[in-house]
Protein backbone atom coordinates (compact mmCIF):
# COMPACT_ATOMS: atom_id res chain seq x y z
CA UNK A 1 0.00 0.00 0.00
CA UNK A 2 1.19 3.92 -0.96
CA UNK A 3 2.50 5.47 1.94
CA UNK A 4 2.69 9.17 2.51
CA UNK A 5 5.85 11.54 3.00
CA UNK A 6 3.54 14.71 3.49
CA UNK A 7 4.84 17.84 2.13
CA UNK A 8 4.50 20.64 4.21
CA UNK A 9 4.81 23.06 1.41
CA UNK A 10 1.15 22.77 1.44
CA UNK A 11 0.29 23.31 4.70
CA UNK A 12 -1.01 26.88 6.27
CA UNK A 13 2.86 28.33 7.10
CA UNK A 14 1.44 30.55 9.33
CA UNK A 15 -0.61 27.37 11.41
CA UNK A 16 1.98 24.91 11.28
CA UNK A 17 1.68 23.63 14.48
CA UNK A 18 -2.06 22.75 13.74
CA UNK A 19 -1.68 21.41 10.46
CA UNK A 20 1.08 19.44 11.41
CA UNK A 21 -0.75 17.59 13.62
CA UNK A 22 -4.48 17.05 11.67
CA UNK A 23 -2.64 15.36 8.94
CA UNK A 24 -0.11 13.26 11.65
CA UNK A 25 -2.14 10.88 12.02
CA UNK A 26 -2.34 10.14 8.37
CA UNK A 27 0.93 10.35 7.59
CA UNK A 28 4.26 7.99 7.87
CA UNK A 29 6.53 11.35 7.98
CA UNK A 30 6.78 14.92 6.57
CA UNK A 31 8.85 15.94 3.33
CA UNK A 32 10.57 19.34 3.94
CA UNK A 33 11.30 21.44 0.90
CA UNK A 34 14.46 22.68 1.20
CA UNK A 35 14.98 26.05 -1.53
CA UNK A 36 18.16 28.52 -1.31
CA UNK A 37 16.59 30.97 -3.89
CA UNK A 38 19.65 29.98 -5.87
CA UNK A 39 18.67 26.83 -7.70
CA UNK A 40 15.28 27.50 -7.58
CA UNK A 41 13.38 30.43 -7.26
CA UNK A 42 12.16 29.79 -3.67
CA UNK A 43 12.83 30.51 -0.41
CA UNK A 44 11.74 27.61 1.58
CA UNK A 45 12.27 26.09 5.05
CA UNK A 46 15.62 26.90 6.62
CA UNK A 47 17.11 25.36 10.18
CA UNK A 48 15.60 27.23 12.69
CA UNK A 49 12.04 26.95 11.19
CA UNK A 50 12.67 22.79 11.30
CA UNK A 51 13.67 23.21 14.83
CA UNK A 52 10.59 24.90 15.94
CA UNK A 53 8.47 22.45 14.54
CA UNK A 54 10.38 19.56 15.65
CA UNK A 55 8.81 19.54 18.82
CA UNK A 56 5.15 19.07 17.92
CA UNK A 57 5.32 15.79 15.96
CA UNK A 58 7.33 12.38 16.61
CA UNK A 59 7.19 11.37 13.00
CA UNK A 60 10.46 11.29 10.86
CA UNK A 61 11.06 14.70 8.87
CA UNK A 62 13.03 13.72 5.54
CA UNK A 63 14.92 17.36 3.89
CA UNK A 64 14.64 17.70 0.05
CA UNK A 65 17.54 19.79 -0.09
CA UNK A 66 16.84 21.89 -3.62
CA UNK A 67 20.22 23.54 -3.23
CA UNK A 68 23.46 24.99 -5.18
CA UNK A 69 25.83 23.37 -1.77
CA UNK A 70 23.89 20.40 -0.32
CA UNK A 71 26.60 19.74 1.92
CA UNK A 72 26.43 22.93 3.17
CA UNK A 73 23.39 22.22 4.76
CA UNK A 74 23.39 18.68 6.21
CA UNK A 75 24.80 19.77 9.84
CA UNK A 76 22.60 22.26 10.47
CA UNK A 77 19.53 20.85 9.59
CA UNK A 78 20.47 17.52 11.08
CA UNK A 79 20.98 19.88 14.10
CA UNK A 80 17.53 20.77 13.96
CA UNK A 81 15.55 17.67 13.97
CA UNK A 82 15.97 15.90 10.30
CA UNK A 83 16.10 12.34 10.33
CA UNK A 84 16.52 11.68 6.37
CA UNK A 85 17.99 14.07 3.48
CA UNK A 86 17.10 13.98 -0.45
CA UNK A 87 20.11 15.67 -2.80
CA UNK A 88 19.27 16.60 -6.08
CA UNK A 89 21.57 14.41 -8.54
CA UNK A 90 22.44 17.63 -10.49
CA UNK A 91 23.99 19.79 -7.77
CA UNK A 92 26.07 17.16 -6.93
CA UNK A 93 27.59 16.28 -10.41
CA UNK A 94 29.18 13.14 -11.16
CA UNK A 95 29.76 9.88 -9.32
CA UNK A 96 32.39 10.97 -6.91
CA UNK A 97 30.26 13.82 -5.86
CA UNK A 98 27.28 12.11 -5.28
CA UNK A 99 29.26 9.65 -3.28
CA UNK A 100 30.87 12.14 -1.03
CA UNK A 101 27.48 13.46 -0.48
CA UNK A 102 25.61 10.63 0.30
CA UNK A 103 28.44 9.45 2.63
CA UNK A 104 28.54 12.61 4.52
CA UNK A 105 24.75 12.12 5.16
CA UNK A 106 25.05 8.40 6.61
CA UNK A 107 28.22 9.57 8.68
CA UNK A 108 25.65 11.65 10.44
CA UNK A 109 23.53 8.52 11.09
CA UNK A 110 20.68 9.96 8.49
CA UNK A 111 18.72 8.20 5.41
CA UNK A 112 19.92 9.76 2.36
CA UNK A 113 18.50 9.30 -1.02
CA UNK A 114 18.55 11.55 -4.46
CA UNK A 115 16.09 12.96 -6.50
CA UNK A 116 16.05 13.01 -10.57
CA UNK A 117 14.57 15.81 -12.67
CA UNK A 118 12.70 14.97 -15.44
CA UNK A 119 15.70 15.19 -17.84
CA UNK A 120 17.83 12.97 -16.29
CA UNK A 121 17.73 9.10 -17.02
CA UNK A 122 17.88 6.65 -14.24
CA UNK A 123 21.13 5.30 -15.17
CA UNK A 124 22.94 7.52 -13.42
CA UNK A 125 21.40 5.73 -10.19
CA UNK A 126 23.92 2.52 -11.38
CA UNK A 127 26.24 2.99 -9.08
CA UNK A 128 24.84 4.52 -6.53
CA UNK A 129 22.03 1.81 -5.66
CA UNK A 130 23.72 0.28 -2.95
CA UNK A 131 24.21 3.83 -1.05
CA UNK A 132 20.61 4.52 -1.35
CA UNK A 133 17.75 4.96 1.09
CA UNK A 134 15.37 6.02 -0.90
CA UNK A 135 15.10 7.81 -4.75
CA UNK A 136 12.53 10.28 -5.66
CA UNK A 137 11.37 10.45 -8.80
CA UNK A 138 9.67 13.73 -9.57
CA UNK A 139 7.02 14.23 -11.50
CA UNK A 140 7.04 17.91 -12.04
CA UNK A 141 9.91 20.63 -12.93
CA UNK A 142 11.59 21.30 -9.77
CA UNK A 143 10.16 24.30 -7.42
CA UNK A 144 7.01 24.56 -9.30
CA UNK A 145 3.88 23.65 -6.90
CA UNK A 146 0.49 22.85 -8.20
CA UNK A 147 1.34 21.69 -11.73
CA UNK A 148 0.23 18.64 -13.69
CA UNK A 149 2.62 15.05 -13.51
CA UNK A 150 4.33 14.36 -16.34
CA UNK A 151 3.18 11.63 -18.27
CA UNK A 152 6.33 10.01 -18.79
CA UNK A 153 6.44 9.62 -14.77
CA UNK A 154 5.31 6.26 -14.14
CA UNK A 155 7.36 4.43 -16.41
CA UNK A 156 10.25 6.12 -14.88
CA UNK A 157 9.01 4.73 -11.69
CA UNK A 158 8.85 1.30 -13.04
CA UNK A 159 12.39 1.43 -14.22
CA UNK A 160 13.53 2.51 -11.03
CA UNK A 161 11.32 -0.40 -9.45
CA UNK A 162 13.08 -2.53 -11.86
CA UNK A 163 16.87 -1.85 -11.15
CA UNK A 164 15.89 -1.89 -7.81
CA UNK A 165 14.15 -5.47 -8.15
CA UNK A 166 17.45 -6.19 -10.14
CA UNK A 167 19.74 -5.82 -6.82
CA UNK A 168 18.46 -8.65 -4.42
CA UNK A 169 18.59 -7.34 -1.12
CA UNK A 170 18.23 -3.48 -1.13
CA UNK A 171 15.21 -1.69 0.63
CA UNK A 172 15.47 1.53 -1.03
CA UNK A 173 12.69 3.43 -0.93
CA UNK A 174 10.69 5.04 -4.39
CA UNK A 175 9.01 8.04 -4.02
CA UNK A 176 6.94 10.31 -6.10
CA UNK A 177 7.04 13.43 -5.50
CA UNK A 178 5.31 15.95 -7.97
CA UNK A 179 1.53 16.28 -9.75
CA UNK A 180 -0.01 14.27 -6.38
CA UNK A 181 -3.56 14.64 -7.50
CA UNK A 182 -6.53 11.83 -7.44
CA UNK A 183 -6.29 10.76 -11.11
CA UNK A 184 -2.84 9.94 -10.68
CA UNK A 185 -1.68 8.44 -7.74
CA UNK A 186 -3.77 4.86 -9.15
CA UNK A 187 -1.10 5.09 -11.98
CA UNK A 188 1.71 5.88 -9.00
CA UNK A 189 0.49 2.86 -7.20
CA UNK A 190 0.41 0.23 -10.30
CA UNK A 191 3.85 1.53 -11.14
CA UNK A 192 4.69 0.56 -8.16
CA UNK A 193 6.02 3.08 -5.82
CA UNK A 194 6.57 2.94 -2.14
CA UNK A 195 5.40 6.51 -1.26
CA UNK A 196 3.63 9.47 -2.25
CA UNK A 197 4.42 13.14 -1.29
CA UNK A 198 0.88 14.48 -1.23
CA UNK A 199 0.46 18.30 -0.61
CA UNK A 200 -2.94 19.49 -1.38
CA UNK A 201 -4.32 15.61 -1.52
CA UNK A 202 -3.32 15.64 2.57
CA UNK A 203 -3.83 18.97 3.30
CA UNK A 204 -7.30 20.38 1.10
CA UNK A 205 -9.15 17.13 1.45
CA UNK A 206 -10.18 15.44 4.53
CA UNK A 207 -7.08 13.56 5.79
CA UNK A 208 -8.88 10.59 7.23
CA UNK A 209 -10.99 9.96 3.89
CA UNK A 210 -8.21 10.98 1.72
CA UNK A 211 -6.13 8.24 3.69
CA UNK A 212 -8.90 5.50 3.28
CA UNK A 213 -9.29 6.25 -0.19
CA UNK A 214 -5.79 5.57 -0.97
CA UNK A 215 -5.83 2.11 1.06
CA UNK A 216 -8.24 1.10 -1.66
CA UNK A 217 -5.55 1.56 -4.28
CA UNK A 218 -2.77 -1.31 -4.66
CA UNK A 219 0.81 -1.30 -5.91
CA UNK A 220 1.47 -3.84 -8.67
């Protein structure tokens, strides 16, 4: 069954608190948009902020760090509270450097996992597989909230289910993260993803329903 990394992009920033916990309940943990204003054109979440929040829920926060220097960031957020960190493969170019990064999050005891625009092909997951927590595949152009999924999304999230499958052993996670919306999460699910990053799906609908509606949808 989909599980749920709830973004609290979507949440009222000015009720936090609140919001964080009406949608707790229906959530396995919260997906924090991380945005320097430099490789995206947002300013979002930022250490203290985390911290603050940290204290009103128990469940895991995981740090999509949309950022020119992700390892810039990794102390201080893990500082604040985050338990799990997502680097975009593209601001950490290159094997070596996606390596270095994804070390540097385990040798603070964290998940780490990478996220792939739409323009970049899963093979440069190869040889990172076995470092992996988790791999988002987004469904969207990065920093833009409320737009459509690309169609081309859940065959990318069959592939990565695939070279996953390939590699007897590993856990990591597949997320989709991008274009949540009702008429597309059944094609998430049959694609076979692990997790969903629902914004407005948790946070517009009713939670409980929205939650009971997507135990009625199966992964293949």
């Amino acid at each position: 069954m989909l599980k749920c990394s709830t973004s609290l992009w979507s949440a009222d920033l000015a009720n936090l608190e609140s919001d964080i916990k009406r949608v707790e309940p229906y959530s396995e943990r919260f997906h924090l948009d991380v945005a320097d204003g430099h490789y995206v054109k947002n300013l979002l979440f930022f250490p203290d902020l985390v911290q603050a929040i940290r204290k009103h829920t128990r469940l895991p926060f995981e740090a999509h760090l949309m950022t020119t220097h992700p390892l810039d960031w990794l102390e201080p957020f893990a500082s604040a509270g985050v338990d799990g960190f997502i680097i975009c493969m593209d601001s950490v170019p290159g094997e070596g450097e996606a390596r270095r990064a994804l070390d540097a999050i385990h040798a603070l005891g964290k998940k780490a996992g990478v996220s792939l625009l739409l323009t970049e092909p899963l093979s440069l997951l190869e040889p990172l597989w076995e470092h992996l927590d988790t791999v988002t595949i987004l469904g969207t152009a990065m920093g833009i909230k409320g737009a459509s999924m690309d169609p081309s999304v859940p065959a990318r999230i069959t592939q990565a289910c695939d070279a996953r499958r390939a590699r007897r052993g590993l856990n990591t996670e597949i997320l989709a993260d991008g274009g949540i919306r009702r008429e597309t999460v059944p094609l998430i699910a049959a694609a076979g993803a692990d997790y969903i990053v629902p914004g407005s799906l948790m946070f517009k609908e009713n939670p409980a329903q929205m939650r009971a509606w997507l135990a009625t949808i199966g992964n293949s």
